[in-house]
PDB file of N, CA and C in Angstrom:
ATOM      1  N   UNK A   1       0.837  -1.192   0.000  1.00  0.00           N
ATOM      2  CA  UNK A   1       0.000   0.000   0.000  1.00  0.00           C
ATOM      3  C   UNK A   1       0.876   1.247   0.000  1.00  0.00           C
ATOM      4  N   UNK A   2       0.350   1.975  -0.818  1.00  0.00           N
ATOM      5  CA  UNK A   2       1.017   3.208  -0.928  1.00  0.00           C
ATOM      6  C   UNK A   2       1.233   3.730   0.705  1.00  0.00           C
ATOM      7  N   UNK A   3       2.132   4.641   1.084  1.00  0.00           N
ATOM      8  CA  UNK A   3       2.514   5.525   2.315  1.00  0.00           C
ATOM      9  C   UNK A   3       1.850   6.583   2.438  1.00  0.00           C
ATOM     10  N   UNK A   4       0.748   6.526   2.650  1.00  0.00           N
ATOM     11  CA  UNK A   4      -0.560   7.517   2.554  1.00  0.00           C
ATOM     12  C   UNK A   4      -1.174   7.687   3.515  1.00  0.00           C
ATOM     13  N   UNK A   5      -1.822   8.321   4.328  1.00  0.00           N
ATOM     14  CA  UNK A   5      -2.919   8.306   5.332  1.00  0.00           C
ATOM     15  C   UNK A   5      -3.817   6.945   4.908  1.00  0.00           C
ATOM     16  N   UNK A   6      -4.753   7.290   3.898  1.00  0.00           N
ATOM     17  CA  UNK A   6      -5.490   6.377   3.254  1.00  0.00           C
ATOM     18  C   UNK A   6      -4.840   5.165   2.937  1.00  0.00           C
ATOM     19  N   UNK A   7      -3.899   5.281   2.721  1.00  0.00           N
ATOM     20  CA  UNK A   7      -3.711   3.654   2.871  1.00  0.00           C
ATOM     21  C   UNK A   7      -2.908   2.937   4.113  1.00  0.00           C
ATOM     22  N   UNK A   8      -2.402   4.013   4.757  1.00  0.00           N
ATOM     23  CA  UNK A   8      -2.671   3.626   6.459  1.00  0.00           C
ATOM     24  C   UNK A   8      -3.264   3.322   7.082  1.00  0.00           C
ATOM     25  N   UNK A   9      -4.757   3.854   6.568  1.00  0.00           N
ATOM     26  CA  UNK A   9      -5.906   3.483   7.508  1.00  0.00           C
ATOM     27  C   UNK A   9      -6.246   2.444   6.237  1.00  0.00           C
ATOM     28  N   UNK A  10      -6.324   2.252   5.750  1.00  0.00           N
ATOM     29  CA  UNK A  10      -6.751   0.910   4.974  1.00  0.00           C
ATOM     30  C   UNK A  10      -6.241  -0.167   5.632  1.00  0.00           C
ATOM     31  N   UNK A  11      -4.652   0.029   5.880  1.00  0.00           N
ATOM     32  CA  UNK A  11      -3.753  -1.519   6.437  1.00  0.00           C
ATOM     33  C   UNK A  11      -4.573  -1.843   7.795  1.00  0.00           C
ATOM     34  N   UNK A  12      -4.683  -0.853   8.567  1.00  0.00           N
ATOM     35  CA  UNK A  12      -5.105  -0.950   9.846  1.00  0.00           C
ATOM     36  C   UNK A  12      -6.736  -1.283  10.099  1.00  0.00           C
ATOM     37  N   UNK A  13      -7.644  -0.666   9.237  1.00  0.00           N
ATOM     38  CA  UNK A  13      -9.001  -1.491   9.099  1.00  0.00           C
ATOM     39  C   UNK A  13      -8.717  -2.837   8.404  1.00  0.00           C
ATOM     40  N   UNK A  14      -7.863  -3.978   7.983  1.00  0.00           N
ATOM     41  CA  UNK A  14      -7.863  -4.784   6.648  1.00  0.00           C
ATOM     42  C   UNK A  14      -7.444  -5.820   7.997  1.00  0.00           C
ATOM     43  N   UNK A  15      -6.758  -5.136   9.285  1.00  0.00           N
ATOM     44  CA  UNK A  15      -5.685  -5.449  10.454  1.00  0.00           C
ATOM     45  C   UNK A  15      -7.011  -6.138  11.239  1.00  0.00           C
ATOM     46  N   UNK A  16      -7.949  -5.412  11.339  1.00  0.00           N
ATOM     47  CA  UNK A  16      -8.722  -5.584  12.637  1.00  0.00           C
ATOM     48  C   UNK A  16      -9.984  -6.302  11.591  1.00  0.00           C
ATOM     49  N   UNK A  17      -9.949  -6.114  10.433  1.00  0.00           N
ATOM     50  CA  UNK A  17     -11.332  -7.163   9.838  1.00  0.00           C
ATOM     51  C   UNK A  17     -11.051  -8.771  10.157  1.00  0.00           C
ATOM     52  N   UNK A  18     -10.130  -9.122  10.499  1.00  0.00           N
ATOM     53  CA  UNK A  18      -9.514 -10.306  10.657  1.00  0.00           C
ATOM     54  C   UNK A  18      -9.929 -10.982  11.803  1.00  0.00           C
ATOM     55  N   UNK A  19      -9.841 -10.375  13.024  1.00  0.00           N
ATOM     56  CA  UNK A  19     -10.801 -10.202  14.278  1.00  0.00           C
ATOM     57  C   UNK A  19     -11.818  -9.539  14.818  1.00  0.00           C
ATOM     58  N   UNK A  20     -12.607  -8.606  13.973  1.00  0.00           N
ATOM     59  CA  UNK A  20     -13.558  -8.353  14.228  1.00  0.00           C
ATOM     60  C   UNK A  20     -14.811  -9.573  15.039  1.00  0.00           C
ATOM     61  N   UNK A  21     -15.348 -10.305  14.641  1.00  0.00           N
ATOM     62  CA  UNK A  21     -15.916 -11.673  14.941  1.00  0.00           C
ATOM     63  C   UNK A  21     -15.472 -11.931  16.408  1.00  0.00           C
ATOM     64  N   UNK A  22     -14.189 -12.205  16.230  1.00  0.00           N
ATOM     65  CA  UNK A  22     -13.174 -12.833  17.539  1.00  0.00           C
ATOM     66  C   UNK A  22     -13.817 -11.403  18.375  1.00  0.00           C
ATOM     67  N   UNK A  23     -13.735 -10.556  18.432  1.00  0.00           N
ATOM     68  CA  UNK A  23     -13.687  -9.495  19.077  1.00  0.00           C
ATOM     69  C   UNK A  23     -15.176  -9.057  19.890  1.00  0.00           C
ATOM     70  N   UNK A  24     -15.929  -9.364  18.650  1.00  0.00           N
ATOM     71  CA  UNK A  24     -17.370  -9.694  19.650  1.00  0.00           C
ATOM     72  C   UNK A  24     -17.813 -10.398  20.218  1.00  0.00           C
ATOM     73  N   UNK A  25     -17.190 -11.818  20.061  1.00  0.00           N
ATOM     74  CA  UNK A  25     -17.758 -13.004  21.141  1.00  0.00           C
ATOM     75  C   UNK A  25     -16.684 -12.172  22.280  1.00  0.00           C
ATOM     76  N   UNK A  26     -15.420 -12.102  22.232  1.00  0.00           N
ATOM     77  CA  UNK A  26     -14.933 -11.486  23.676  1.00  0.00           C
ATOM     78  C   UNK A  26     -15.827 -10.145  24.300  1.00  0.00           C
ATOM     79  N   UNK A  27     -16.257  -9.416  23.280  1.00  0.00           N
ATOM     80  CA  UNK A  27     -17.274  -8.517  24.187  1.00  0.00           C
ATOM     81  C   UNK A  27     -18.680  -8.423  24.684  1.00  0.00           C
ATOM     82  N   UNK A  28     -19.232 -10.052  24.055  1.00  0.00           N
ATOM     83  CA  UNK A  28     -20.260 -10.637  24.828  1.00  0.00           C
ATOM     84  C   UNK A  28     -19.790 -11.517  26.397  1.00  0.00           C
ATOM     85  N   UNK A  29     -18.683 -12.396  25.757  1.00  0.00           N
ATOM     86  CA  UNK A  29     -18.088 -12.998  26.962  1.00  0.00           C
ATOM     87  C   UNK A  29     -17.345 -11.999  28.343  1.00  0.00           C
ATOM     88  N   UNK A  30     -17.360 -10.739  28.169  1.00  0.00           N
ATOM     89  CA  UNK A  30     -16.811  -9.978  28.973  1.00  0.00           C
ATOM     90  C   UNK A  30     -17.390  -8.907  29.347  1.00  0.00           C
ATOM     91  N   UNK A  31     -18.920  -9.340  29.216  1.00  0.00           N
ATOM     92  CA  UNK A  31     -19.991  -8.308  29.672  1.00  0.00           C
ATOM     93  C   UNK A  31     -20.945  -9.171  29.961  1.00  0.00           C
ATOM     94  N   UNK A  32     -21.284  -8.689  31.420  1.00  0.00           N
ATOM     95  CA  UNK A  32     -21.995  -9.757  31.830  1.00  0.00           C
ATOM     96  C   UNK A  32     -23.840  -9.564  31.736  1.00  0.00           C
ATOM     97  N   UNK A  33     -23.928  -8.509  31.371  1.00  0.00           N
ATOM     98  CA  UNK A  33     -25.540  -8.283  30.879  1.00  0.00           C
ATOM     99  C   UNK A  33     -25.339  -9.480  29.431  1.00  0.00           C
ATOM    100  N   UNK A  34     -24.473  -8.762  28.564  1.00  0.00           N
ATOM    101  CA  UNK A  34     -24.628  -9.566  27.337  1.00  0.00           C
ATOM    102  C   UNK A  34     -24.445 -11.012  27.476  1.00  0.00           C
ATOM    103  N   UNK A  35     -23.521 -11.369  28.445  1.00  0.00           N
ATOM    104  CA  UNK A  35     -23.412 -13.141  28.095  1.00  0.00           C
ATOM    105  C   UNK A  35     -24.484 -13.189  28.645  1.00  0.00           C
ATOM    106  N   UNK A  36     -25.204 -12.535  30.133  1.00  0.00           N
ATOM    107  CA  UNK A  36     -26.615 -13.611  30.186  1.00  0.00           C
ATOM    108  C   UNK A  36     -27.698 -13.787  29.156  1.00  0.00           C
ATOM    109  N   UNK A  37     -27.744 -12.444  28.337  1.00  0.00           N
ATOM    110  CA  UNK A  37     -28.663 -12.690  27.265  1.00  0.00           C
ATOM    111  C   UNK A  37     -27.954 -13.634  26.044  1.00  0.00           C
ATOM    112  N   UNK A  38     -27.116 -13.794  25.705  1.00  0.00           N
ATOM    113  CA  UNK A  38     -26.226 -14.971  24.770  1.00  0.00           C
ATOM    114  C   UNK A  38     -26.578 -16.124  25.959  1.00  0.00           C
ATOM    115  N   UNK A  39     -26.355 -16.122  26.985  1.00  0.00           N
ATOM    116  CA  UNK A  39     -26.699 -17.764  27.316  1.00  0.00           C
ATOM    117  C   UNK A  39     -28.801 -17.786  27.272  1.00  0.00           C
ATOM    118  N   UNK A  40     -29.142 -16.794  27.226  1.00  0.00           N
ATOM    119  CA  UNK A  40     -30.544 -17.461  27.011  1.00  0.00           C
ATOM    120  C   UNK A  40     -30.758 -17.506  25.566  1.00  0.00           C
ATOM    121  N   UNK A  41     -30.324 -16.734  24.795  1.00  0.00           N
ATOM    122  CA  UNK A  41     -30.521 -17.162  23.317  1.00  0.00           C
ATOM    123  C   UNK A  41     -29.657 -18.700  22.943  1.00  0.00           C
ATOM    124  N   UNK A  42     -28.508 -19.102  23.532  1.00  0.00           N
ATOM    125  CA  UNK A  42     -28.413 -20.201  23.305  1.00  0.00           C
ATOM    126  C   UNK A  42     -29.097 -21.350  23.859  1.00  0.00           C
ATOM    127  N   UNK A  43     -29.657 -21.218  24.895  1.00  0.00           N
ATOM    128  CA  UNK A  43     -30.721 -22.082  25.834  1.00  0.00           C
ATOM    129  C   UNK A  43     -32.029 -22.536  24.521  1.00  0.00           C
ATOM    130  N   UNK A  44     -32.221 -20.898  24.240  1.00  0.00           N
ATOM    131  CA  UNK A  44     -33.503 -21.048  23.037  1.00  0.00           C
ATOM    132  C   UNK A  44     -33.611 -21.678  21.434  1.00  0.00           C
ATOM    133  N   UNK A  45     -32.285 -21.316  21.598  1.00  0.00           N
ATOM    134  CA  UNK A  45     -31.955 -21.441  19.636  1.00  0.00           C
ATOM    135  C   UNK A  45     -30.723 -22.466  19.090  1.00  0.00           C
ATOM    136  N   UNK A  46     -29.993 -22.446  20.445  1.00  0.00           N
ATOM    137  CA  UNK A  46     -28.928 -23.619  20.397  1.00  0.00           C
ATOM    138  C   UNK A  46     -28.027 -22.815  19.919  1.00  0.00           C
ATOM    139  N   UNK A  47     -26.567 -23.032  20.139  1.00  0.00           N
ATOM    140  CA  UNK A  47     -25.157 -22.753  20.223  1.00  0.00           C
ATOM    141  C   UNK A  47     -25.157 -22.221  19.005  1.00  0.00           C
ATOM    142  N   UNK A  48     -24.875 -23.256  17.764  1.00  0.00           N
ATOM    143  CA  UNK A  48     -24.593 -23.143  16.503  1.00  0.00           C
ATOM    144  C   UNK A  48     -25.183 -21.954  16.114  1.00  0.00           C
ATOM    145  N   UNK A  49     -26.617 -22.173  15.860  1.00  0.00           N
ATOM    146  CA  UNK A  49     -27.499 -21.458  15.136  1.00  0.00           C
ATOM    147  C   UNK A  49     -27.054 -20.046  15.877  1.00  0.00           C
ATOM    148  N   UNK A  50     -27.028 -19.301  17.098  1.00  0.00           N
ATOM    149  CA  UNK A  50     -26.748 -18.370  18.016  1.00  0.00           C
ATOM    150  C   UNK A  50     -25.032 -17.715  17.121  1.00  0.00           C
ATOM    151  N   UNK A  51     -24.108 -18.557  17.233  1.00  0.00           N
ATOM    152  CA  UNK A  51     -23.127 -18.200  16.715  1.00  0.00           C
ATOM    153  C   UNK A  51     -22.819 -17.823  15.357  1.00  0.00           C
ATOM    154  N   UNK A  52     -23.654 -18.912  14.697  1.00  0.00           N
ATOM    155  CA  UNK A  52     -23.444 -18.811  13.202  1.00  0.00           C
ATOM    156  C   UNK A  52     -24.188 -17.050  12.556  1.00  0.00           C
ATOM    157  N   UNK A  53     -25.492 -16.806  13.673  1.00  0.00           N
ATOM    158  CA  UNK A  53     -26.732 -15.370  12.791  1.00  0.00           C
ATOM    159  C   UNK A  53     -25.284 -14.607  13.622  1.00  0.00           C
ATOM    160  N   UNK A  54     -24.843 -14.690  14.690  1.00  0.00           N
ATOM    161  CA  UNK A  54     -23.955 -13.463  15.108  1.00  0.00           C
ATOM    162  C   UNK A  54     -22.806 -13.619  13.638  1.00  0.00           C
ATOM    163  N   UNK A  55     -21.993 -14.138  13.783  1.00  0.00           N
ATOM    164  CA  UNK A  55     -21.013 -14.104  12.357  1.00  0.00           C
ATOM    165  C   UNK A  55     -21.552 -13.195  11.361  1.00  0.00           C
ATOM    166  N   UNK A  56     -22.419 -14.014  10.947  1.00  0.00           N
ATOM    167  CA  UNK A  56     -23.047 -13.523   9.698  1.00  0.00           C
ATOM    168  C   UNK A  56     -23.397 -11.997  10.100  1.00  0.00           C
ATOM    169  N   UNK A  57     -24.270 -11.774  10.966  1.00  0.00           N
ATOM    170  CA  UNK A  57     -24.407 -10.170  10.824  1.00  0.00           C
ATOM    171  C   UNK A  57     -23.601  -9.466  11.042  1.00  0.00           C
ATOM    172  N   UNK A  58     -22.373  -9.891  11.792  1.00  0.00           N
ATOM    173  CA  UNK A  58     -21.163  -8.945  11.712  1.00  0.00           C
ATOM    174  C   UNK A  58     -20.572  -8.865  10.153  1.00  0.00           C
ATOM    175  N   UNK A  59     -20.829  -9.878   9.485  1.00  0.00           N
ATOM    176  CA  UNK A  59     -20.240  -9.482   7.828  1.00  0.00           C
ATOM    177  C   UNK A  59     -21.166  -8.370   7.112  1.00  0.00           C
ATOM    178  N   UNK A  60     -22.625  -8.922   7.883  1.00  0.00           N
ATOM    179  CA  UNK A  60     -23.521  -7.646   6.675  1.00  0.00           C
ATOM    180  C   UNK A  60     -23.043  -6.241   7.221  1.00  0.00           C
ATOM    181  N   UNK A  61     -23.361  -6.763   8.759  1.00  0.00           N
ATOM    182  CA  UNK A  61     -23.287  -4.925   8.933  1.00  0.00           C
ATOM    183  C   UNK A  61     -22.475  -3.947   8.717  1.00  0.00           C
ATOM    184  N   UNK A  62     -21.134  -4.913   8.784  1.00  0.00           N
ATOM    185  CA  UNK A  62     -19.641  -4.205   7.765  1.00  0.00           C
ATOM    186  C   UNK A  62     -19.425  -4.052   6.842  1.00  0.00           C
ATOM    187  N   UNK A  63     -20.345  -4.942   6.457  1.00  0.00           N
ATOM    188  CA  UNK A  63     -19.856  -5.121   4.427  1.00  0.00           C
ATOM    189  C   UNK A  63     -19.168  -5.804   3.928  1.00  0.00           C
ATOM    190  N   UNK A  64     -18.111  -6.814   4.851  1.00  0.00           N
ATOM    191  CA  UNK A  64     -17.043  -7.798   4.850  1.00  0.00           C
ATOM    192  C   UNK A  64     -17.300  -8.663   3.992  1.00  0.00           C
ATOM    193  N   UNK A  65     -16.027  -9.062   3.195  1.00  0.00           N
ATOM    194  CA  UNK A  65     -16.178 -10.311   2.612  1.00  0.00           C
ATOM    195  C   UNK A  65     -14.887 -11.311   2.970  1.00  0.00           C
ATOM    196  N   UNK A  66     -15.298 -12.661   3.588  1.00  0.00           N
ATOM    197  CA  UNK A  66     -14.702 -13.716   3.339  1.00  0.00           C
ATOM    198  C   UNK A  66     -13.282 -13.358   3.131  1.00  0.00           C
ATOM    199  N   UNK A  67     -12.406 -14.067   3.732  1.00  0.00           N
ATOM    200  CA  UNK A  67     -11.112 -14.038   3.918  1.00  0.00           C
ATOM    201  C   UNK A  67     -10.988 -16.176   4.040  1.00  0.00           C
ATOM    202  N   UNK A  68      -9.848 -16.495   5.442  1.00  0.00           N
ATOM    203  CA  UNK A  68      -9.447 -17.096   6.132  1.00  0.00           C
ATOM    204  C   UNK A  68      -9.945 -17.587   7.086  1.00  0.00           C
ATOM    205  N   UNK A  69     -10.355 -19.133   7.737  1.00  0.00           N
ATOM    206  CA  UNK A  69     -11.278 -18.935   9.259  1.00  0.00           C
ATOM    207  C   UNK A  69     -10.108 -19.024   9.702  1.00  0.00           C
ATOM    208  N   UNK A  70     -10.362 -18.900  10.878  1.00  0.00           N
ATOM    209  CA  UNK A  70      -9.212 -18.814  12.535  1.00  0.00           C
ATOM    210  C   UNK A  70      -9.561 -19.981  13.130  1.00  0.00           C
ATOM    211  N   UNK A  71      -8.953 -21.124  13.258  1.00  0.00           N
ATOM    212  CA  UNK A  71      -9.497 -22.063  14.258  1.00  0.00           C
ATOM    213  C   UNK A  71      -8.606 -21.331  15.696  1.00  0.00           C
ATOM    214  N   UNK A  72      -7.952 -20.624  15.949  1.00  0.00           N
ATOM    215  CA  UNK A  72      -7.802 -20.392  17.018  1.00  0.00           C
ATOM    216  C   UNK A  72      -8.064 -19.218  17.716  1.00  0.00           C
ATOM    217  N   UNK A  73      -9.618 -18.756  18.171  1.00  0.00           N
ATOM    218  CA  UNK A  73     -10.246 -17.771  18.825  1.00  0.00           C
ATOM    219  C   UNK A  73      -9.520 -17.098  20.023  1.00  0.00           C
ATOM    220  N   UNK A  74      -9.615 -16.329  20.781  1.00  0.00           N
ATOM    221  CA  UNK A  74      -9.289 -15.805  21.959  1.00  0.00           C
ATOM    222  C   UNK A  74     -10.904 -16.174  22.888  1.00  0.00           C
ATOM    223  N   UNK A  75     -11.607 -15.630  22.407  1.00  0.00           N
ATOM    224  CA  UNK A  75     -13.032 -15.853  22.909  1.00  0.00           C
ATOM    225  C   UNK A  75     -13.150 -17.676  23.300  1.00  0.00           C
ATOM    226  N   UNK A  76     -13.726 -17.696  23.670  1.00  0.00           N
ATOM    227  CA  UNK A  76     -14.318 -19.369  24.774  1.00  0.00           C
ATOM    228  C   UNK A  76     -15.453 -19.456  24.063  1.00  0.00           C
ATOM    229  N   UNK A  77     -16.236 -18.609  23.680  1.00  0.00           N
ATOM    230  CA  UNK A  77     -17.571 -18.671  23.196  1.00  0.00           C
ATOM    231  C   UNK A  77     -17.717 -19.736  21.797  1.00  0.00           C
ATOM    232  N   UNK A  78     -16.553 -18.998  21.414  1.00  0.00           N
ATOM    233  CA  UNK A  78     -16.393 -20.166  19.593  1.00  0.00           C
ATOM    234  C   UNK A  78     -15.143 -20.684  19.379  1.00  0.00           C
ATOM    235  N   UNK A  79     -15.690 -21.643  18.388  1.00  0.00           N
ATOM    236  CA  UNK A  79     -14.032 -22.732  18.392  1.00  0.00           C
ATOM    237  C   UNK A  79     -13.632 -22.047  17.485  1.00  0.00           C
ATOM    238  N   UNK A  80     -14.093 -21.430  16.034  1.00  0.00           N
ATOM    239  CA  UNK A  80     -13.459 -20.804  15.136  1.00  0.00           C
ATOM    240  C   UNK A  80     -14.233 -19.719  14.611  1.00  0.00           C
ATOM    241  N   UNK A  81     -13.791 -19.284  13.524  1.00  0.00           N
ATOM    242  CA  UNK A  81     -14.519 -17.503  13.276  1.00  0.00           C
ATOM    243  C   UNK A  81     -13.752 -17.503  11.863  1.00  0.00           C
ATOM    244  N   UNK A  82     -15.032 -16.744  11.087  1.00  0.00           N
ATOM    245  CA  UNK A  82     -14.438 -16.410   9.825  1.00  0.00           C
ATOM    246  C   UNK A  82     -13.106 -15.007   9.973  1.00  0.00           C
ATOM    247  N   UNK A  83     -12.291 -14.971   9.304  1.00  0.00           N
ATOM    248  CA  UNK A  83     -11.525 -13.826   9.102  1.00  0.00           C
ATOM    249  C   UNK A  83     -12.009 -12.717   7.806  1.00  0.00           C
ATOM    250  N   UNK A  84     -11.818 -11.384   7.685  1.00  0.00           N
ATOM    251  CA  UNK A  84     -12.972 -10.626   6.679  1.00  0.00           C
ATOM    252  C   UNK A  84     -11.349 -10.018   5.769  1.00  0.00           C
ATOM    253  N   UNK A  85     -11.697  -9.594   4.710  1.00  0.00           N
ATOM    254  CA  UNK A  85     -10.713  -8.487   4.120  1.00  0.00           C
ATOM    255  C   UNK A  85     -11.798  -7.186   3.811  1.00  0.00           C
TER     256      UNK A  85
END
């Protein structure tokens, strides 16, 4: 990337699309209003299904497309997570 502002901040949003995902199961898992409501939506809807609509709407609501998965999360919540470019 060119040595640009703009493409400074390009490297550095392109940096964090990678964990974005990872980043919200840790800020459900590290808020404890939100994990109790994530543990009753998983009680209701089951794990998968719970994890899989969160993923996914973190791609719409960004606009992300498909990269790399991560089998190795920081979060406890999921075993793996898509990575975005």
């Amino acid at each position: 990337m060119p040595n640009t502002i703009t493409g400074f901040a390009d490297k550095v949003i392109s940096q964090k699309n990678k964990s974005i995902t990872d980043d919200i199961f840790l800020l459900i898992q590290n808020d404890k209003i939100l994990m109790h409501e994530y543990l009753r939506l998983v009680e209701k809807e089951g794990l998968d299904s719970v994890n899989m609509l969160i993923g996914k709407r973190v791609k719409e609501r960004y606009g992300l497309t498909n990269d790399e998965r991560n089998n190795e999360p920081l979060s406890t919540l999921i075993k793996s997570h898509q990575e975005f470019i």
